[in-house]
N, C-alpha and C. Protein backbone atom coordinates (compact mmCIF):
# COMPACT_ATOMS: atom_id res chain seq x y z
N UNK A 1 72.30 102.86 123.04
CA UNK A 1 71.40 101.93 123.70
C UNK A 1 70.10 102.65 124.04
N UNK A 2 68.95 101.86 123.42
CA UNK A 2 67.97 102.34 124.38
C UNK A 2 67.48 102.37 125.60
N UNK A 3 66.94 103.18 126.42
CA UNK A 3 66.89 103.03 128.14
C UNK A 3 65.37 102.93 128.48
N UNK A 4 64.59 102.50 127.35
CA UNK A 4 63.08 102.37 127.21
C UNK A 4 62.78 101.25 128.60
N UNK A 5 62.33 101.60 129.48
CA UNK A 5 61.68 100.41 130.43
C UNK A 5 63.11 99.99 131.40
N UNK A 6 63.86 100.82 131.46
CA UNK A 6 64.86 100.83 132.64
C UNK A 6 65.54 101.72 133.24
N UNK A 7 65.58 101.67 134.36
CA UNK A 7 65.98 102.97 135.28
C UNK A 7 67.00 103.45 135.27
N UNK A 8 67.28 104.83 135.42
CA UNK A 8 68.93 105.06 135.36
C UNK A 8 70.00 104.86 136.14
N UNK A 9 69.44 104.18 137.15
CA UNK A 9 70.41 103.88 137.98
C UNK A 9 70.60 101.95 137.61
N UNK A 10 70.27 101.26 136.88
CA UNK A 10 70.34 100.17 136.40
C UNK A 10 71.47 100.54 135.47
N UNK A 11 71.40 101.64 134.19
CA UNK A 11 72.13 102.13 133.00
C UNK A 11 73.43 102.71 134.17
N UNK A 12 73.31 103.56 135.12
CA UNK A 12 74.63 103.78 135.69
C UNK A 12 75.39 102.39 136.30
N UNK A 13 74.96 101.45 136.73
CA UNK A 13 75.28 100.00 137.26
C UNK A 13 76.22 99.34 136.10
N UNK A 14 75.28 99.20 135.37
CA UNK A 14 75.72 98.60 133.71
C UNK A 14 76.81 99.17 133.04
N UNK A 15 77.19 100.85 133.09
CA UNK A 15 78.55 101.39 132.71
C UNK A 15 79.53 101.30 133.69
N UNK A 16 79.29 101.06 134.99
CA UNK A 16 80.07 101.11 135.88
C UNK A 16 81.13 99.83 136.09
N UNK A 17 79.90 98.44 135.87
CA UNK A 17 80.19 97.45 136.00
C UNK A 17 81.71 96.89 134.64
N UNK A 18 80.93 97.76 133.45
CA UNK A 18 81.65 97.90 132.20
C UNK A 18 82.65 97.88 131.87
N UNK A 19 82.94 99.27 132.43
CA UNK A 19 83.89 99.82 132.81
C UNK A 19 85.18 99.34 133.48
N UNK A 20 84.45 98.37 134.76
CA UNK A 20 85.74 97.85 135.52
C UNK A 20 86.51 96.63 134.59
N UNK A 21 85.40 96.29 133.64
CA UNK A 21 86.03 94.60 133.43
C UNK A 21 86.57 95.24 131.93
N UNK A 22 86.76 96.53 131.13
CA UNK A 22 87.45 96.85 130.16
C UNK A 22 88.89 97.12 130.74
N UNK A 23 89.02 97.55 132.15
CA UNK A 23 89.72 97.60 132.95
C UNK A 23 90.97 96.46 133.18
N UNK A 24 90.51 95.49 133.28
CA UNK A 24 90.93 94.41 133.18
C UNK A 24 91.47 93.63 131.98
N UNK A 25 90.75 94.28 131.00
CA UNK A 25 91.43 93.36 129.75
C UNK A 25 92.86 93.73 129.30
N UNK A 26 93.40 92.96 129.08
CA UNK A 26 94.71 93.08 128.66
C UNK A 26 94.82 93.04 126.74
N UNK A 27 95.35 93.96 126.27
CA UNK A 27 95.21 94.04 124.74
C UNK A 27 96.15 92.72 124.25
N UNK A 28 95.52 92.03 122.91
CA UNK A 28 95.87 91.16 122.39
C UNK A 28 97.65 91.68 121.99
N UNK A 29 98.67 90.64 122.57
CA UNK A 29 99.54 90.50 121.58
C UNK A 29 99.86 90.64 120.31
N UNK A 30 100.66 91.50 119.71
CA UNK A 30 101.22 91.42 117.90
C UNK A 30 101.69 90.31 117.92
N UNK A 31 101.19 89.43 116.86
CA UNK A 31 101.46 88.27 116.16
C UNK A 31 103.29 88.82 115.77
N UNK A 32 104.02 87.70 115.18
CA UNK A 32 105.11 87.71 114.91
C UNK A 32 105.12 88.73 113.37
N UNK A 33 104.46 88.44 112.63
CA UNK A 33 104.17 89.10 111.52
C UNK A 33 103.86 90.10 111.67
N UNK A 34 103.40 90.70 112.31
CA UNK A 34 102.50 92.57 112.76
C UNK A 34 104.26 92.97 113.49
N UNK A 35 104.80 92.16 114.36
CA UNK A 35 105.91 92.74 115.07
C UNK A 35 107.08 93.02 113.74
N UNK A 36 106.95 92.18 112.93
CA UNK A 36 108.50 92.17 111.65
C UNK A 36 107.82 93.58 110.90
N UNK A 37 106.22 93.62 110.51
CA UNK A 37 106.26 94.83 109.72
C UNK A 37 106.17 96.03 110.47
N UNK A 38 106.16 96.04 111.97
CA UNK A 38 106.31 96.94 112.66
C UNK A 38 108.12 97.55 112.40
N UNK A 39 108.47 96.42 112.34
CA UNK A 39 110.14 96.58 112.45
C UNK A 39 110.87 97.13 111.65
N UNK A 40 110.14 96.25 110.08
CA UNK A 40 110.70 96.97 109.13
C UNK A 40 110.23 98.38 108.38
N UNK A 41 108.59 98.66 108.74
CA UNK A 41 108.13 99.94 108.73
C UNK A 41 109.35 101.28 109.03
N UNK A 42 109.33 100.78 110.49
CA UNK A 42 110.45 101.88 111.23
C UNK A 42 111.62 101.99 110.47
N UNK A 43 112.20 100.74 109.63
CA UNK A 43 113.91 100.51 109.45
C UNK A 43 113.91 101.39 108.06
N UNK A 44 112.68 101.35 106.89
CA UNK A 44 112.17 102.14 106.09
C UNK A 44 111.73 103.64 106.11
N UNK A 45 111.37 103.83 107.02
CA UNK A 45 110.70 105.72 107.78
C UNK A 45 109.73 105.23 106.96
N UNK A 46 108.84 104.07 107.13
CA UNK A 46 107.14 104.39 106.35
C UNK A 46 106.49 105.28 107.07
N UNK A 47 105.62 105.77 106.55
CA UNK A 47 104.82 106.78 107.43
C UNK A 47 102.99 105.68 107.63
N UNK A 48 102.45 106.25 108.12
CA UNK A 48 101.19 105.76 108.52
C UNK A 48 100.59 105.28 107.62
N UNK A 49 100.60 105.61 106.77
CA UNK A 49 99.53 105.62 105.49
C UNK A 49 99.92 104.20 104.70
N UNK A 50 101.53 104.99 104.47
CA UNK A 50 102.52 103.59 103.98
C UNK A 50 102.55 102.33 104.88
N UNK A 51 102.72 102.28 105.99
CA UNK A 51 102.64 101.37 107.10
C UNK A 51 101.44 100.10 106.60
N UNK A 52 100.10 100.85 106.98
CA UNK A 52 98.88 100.41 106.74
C UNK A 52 98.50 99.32 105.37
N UNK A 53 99.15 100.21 104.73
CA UNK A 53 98.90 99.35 103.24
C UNK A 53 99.98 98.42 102.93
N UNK A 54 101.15 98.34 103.21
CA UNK A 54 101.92 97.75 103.39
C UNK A 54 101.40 96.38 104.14
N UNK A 55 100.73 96.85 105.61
CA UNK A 55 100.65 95.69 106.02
C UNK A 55 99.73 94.80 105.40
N UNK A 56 98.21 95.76 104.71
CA UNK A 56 97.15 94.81 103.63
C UNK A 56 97.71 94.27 102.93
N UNK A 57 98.83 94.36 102.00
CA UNK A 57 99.50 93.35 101.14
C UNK A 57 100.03 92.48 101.77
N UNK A 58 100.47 92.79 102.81
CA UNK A 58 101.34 91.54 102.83
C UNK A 58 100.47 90.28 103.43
N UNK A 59 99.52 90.90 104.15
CA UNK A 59 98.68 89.97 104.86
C UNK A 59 97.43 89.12 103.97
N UNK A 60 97.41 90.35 102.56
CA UNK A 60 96.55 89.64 101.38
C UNK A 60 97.24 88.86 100.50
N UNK A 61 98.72 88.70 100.92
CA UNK A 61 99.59 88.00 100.12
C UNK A 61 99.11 86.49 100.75
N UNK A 62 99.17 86.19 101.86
CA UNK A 62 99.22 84.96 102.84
C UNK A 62 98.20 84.13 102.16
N UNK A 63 97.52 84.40 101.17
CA UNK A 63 96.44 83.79 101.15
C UNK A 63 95.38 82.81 101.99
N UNK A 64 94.99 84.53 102.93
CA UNK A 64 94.18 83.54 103.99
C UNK A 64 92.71 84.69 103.99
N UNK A 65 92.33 84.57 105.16
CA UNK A 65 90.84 85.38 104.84
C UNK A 65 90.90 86.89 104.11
N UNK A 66 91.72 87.19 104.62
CA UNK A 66 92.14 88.58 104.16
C UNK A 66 92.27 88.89 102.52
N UNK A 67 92.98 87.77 102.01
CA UNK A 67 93.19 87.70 100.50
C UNK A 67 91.91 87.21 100.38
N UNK A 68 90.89 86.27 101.22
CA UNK A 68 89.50 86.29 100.58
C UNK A 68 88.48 87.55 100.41
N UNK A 69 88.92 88.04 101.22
CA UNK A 69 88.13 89.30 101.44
C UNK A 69 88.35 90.22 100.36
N UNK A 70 90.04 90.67 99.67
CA UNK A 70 90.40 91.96 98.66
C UNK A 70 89.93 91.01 97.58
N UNK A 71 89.74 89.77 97.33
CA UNK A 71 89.40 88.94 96.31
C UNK A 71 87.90 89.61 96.01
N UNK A 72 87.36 89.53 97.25
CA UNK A 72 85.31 89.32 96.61
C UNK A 72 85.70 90.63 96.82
N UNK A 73 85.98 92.02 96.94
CA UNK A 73 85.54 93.62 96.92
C UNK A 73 86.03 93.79 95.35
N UNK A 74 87.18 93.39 95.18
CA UNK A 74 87.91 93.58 93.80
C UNK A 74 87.19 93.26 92.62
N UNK A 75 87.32 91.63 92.56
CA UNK A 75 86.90 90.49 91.60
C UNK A 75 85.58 90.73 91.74
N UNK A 76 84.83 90.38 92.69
CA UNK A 76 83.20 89.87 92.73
C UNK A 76 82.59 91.27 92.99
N UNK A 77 82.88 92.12 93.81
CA UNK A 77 82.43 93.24 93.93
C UNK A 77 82.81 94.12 92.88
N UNK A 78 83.83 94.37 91.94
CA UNK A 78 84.26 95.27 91.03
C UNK A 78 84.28 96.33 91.50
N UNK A 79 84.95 96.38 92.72
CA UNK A 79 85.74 97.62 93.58
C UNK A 79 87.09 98.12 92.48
N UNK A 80 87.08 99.33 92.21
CA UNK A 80 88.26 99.75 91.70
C UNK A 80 89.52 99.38 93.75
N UNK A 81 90.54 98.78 92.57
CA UNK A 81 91.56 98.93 93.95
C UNK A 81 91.74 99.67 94.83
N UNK A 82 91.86 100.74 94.44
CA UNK A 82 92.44 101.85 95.53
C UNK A 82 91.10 101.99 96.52
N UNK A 83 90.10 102.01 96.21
CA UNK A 83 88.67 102.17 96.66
C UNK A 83 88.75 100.88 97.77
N UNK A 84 89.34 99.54 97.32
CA UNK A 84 89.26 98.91 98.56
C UNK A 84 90.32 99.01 99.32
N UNK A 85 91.58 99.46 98.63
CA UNK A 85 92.64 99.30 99.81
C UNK A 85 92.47 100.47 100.67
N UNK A 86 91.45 101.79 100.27
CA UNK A 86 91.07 103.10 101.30
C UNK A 86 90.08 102.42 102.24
N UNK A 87 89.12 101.57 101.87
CA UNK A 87 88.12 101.25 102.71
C UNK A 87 88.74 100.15 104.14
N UNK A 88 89.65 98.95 103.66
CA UNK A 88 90.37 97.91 104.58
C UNK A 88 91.67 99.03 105.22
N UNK A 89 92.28 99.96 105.56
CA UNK A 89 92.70 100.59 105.21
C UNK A 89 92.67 101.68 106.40
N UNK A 90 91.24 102.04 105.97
CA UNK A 90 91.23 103.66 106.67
C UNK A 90 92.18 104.85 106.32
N UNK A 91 92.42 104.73 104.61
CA UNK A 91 93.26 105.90 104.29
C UNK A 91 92.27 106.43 103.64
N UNK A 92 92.42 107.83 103.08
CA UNK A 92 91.82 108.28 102.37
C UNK A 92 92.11 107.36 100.68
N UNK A 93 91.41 107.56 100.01
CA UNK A 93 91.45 107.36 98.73
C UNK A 93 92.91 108.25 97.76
N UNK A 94 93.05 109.20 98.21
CA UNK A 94 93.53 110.32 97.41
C UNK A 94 95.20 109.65 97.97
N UNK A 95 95.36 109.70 99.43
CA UNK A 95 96.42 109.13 100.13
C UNK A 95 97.14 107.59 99.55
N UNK A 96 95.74 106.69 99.38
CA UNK A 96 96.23 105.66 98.72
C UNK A 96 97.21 105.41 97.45
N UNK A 97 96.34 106.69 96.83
CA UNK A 97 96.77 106.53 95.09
C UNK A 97 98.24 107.47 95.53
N UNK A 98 98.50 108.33 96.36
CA UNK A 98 99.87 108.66 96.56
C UNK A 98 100.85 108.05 97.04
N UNK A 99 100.42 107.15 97.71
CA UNK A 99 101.49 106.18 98.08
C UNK A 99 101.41 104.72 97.51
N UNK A 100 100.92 104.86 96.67
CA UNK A 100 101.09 103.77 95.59
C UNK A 100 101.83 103.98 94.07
N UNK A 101 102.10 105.20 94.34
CA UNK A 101 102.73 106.01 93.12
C UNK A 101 103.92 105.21 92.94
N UNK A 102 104.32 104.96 91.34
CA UNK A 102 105.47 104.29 90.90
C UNK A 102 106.83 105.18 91.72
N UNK A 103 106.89 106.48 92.06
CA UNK A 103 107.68 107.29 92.51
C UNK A 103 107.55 107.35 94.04
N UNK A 104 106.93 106.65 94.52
CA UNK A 104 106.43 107.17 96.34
C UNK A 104 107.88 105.64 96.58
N UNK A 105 107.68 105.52 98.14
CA UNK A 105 108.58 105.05 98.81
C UNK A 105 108.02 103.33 98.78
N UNK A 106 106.93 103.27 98.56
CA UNK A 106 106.57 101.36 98.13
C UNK A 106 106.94 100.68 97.51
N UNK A 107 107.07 101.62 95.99
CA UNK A 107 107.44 100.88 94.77
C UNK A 107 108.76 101.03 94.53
N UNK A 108 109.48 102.45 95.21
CA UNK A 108 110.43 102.85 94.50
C UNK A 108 111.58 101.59 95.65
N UNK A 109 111.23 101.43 96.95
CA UNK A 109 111.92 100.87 97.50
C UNK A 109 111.54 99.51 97.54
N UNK A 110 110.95 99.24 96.19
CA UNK A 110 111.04 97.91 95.93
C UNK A 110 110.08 96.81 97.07
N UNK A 111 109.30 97.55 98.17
CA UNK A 111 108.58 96.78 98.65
C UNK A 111 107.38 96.02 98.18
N UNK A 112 106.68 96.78 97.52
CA UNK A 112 105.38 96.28 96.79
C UNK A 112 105.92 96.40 95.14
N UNK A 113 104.79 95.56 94.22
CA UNK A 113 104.75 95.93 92.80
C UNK A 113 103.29 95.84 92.40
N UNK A 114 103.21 96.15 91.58
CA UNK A 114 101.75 95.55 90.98
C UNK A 114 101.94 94.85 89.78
N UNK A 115 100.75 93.85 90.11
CA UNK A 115 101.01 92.64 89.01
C UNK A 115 100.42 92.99 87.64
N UNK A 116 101.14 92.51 86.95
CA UNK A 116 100.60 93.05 85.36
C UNK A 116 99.10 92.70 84.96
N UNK A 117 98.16 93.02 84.15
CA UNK A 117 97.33 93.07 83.82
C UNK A 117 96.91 91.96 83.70
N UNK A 118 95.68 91.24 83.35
CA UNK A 118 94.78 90.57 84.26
C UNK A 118 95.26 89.73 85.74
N UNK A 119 94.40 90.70 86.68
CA UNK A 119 95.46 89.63 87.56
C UNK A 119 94.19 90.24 88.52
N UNK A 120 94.22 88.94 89.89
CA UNK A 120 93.15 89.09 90.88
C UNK A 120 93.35 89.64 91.92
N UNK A 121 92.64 89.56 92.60
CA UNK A 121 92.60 90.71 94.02
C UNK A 121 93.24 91.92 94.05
N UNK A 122 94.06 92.44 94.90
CA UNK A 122 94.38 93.55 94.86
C UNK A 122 95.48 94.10 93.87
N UNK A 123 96.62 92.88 93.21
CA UNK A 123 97.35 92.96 92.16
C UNK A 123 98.58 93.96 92.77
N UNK A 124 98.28 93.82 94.05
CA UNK A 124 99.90 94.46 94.45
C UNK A 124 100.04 93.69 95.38
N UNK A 125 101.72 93.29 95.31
CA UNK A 125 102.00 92.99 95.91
C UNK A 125 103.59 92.89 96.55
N UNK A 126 104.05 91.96 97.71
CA UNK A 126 105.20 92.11 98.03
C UNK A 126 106.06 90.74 97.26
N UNK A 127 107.15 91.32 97.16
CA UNK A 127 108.03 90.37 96.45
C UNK A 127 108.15 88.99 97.67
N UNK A 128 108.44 87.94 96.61
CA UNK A 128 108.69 86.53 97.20
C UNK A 128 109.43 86.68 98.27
N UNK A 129 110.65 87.15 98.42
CA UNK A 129 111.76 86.83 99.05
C UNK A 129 111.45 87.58 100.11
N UNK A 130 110.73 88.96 99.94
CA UNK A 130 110.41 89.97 101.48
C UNK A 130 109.40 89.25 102.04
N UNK A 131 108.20 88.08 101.16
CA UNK A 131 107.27 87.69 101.91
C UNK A 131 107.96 86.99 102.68
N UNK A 132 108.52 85.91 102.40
CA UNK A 132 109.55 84.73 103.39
C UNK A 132 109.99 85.68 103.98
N UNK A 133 110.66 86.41 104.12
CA UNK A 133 111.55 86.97 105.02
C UNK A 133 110.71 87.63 106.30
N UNK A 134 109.91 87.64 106.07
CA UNK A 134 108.52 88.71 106.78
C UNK A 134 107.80 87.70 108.30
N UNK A 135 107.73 86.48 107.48
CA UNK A 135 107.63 85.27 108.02
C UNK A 135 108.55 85.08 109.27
N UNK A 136 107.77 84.24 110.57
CA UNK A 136 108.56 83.52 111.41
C UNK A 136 109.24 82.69 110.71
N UNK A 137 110.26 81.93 111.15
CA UNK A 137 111.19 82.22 111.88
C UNK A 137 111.83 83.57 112.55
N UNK A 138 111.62 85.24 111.24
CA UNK A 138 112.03 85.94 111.52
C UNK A 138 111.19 86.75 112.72
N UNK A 139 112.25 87.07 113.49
CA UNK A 139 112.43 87.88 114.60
C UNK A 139 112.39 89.21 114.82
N UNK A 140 112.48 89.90 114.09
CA UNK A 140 113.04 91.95 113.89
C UNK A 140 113.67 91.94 113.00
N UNK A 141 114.30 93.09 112.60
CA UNK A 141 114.77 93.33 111.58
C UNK A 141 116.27 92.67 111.27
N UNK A 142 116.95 92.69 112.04
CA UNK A 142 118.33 91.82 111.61
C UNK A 142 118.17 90.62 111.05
N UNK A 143 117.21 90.09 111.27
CA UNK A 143 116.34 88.22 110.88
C UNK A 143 116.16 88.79 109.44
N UNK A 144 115.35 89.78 109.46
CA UNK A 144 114.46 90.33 108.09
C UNK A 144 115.65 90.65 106.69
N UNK A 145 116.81 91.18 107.39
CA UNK A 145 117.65 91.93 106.46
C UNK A 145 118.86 90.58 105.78
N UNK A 146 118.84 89.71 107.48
CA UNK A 146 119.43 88.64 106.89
C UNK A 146 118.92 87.59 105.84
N UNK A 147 117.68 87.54 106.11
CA UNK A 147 116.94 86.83 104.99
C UNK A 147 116.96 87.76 103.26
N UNK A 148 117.28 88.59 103.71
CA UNK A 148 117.23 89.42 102.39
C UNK A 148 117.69 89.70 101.54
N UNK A 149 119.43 89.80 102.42
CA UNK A 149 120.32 90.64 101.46
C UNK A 149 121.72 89.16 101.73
N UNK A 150 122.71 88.89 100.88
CA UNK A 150 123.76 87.94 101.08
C UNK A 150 124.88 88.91 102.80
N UNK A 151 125.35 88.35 103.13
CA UNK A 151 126.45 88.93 104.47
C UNK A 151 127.67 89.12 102.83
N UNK A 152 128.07 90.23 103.22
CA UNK A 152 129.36 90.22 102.19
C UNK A 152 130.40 90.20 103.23
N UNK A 153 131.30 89.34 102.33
CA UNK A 153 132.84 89.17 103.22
C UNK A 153 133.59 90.34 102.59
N UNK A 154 134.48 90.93 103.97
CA UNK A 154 135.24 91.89 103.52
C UNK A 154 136.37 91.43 102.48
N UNK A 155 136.82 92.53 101.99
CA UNK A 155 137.59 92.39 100.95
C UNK A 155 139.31 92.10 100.97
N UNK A 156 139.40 91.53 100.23
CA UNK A 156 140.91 90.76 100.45
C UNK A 156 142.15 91.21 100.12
N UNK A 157 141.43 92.45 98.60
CA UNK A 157 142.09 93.19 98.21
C UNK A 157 143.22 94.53 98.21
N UNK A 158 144.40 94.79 97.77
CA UNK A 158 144.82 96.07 98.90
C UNK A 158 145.25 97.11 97.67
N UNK A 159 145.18 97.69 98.07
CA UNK A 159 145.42 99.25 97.04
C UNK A 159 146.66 98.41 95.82
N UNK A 160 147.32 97.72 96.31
CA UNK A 160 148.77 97.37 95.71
C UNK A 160 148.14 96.68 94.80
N UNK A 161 147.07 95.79 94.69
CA UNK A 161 146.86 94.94 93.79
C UNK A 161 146.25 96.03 92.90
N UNK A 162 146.31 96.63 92.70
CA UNK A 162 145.83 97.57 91.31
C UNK A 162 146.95 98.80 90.73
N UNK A 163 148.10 98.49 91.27
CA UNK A 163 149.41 98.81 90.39
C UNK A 163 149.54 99.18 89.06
N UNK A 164 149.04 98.00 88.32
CA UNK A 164 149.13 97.87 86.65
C UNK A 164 148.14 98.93 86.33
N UNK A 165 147.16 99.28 87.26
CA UNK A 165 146.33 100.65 85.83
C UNK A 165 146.69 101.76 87.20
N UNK A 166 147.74 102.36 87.43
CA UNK A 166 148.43 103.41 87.85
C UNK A 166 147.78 104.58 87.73
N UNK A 167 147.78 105.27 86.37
CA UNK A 167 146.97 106.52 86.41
C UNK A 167 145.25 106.88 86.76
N UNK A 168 144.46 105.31 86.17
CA UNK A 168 143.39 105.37 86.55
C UNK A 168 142.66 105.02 87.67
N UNK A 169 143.89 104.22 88.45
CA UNK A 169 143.63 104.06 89.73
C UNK A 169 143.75 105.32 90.71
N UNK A 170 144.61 106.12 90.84
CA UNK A 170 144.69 107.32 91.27
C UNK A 170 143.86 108.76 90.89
N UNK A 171 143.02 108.54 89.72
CA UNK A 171 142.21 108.89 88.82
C UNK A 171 141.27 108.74 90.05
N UNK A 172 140.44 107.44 90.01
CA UNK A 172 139.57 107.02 90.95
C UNK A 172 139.64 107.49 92.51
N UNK A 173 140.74 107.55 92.67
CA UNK A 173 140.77 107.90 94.16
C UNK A 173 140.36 109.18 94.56
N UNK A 174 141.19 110.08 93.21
CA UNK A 174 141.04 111.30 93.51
C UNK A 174 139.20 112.09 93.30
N UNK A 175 139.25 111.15 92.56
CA UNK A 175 136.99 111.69 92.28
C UNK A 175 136.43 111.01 93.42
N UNK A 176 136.87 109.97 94.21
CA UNK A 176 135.95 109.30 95.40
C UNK A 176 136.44 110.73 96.66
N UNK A 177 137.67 110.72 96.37
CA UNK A 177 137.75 111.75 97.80
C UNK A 177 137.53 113.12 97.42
N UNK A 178 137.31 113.95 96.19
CA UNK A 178 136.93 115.44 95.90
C UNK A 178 135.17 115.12 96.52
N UNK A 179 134.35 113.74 96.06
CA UNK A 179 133.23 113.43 96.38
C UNK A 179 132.66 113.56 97.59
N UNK A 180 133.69 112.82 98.38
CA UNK A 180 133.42 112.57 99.81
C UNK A 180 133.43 113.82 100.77
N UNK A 181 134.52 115.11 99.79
CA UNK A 181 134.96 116.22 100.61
C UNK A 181 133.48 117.25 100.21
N UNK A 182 133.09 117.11 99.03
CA UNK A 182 131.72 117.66 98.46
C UNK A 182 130.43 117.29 99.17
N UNK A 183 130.61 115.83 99.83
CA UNK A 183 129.73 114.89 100.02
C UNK A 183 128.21 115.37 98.88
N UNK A 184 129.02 114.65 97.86
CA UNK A 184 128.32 114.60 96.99
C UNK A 184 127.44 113.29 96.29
N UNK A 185 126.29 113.11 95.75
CA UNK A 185 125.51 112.10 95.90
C UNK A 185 125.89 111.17 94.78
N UNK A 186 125.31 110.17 94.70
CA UNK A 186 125.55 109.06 93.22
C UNK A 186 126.78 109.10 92.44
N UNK A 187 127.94 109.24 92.90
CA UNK A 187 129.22 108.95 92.16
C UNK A 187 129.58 107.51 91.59
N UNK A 188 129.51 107.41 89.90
CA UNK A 188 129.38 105.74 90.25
C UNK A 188 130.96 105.81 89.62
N UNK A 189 131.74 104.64 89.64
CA UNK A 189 133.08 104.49 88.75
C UNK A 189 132.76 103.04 87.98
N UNK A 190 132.85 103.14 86.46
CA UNK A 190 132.57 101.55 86.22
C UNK A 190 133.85 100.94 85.78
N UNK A 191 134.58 99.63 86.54
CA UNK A 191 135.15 99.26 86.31
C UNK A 191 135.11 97.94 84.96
N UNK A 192 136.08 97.71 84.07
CA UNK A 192 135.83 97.20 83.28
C UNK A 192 136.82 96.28 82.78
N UNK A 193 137.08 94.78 82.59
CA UNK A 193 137.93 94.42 82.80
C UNK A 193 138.61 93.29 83.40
């Protein structure tokens, strides 16, 4: 501010006065949507970077100002992507393109994709079913996971019902529990049959 033609004790009045009524403000509420990707951020271990961009998609998914906005930097402006999702963003550029990596924790955990070639605005995005799910009605993450994944009913089945393949059933048991005693990773068994 300039203090051209006013006294400093007017400029001390004016920060003082400022001051008290920033005092007073109470910070805006998280919308229901800022609280679910808060939720599921955490339920994921996103980190900051991931967090952030995460939330630009999803919020450029909504198609509301926001998707107008990555629309005209992208499309009308001929912003390379990453250049706008660093700028809306506040990541670095270099950060962006790392956590947009087909191998980083966005893509690989299936949160975001990018849309195939010609395609508008930012061209990443979150799958259908996480957008709904992301959405009020939902609540936190149990809302989020229920919208997501089916509830499986436990199983009905008991060791006895697999009698008839004898050796390969005991076969199986014995590689799940040498596994479990190894705690060893990706053991798959394909049943066939």
């Amino acid at each position: 501010f300039a203090r051209k033609g006013l006294p400093a004790a007017v400029w001390k009045d004016l920060r003082t006065r400022l001051a008290a009524r920033l005092k007073r403000i109470t910070p805006a509420r998280a919308d229901a949507l800022s609280r679910n990707i808060s939720a599921l951020s955490d339920h994921m271990g996103l980190d900051e970077d991931e967090t952030a961009i995460f939330t630009l998609t999803l919020r450029a998914a909504r198609f509301g100002p926001v998707n107008t906005l990555c629309n005209t930097l992208t499309d009308d402006a001929r912003l390379p992507v990453e250049d706008a999702v660093a700028i809306l963003t506040g990541v670095s550029r270099s950060r962006v393109r790392k956590a947009l990596a087909p191998s980083a924790k966005l893509q690989s955990c299936g949160l975001l994709h990018f849309d195939k070639p010609p395609y508008a605005g930012l061209g990443i995005q979150p799958g259908e079913r996480l957008l709904t799910a992301m959405e009020p009605p939902s609540r936190g993450i149990s809302d989020i996971l229920a919208s997501m994944f089916a509830t499986v009913e436990p199983a009905t089945v008991t060791w006895d019902d697999f009698e008839h393949i004898g050796p390969e059933r005991d076969f199986a048991l014995r590689l799940l529990k040498g596994a479990l005693k190894r705690r060893e990773r990706g053991v798959n068994i394909l049943l066939h049959g």
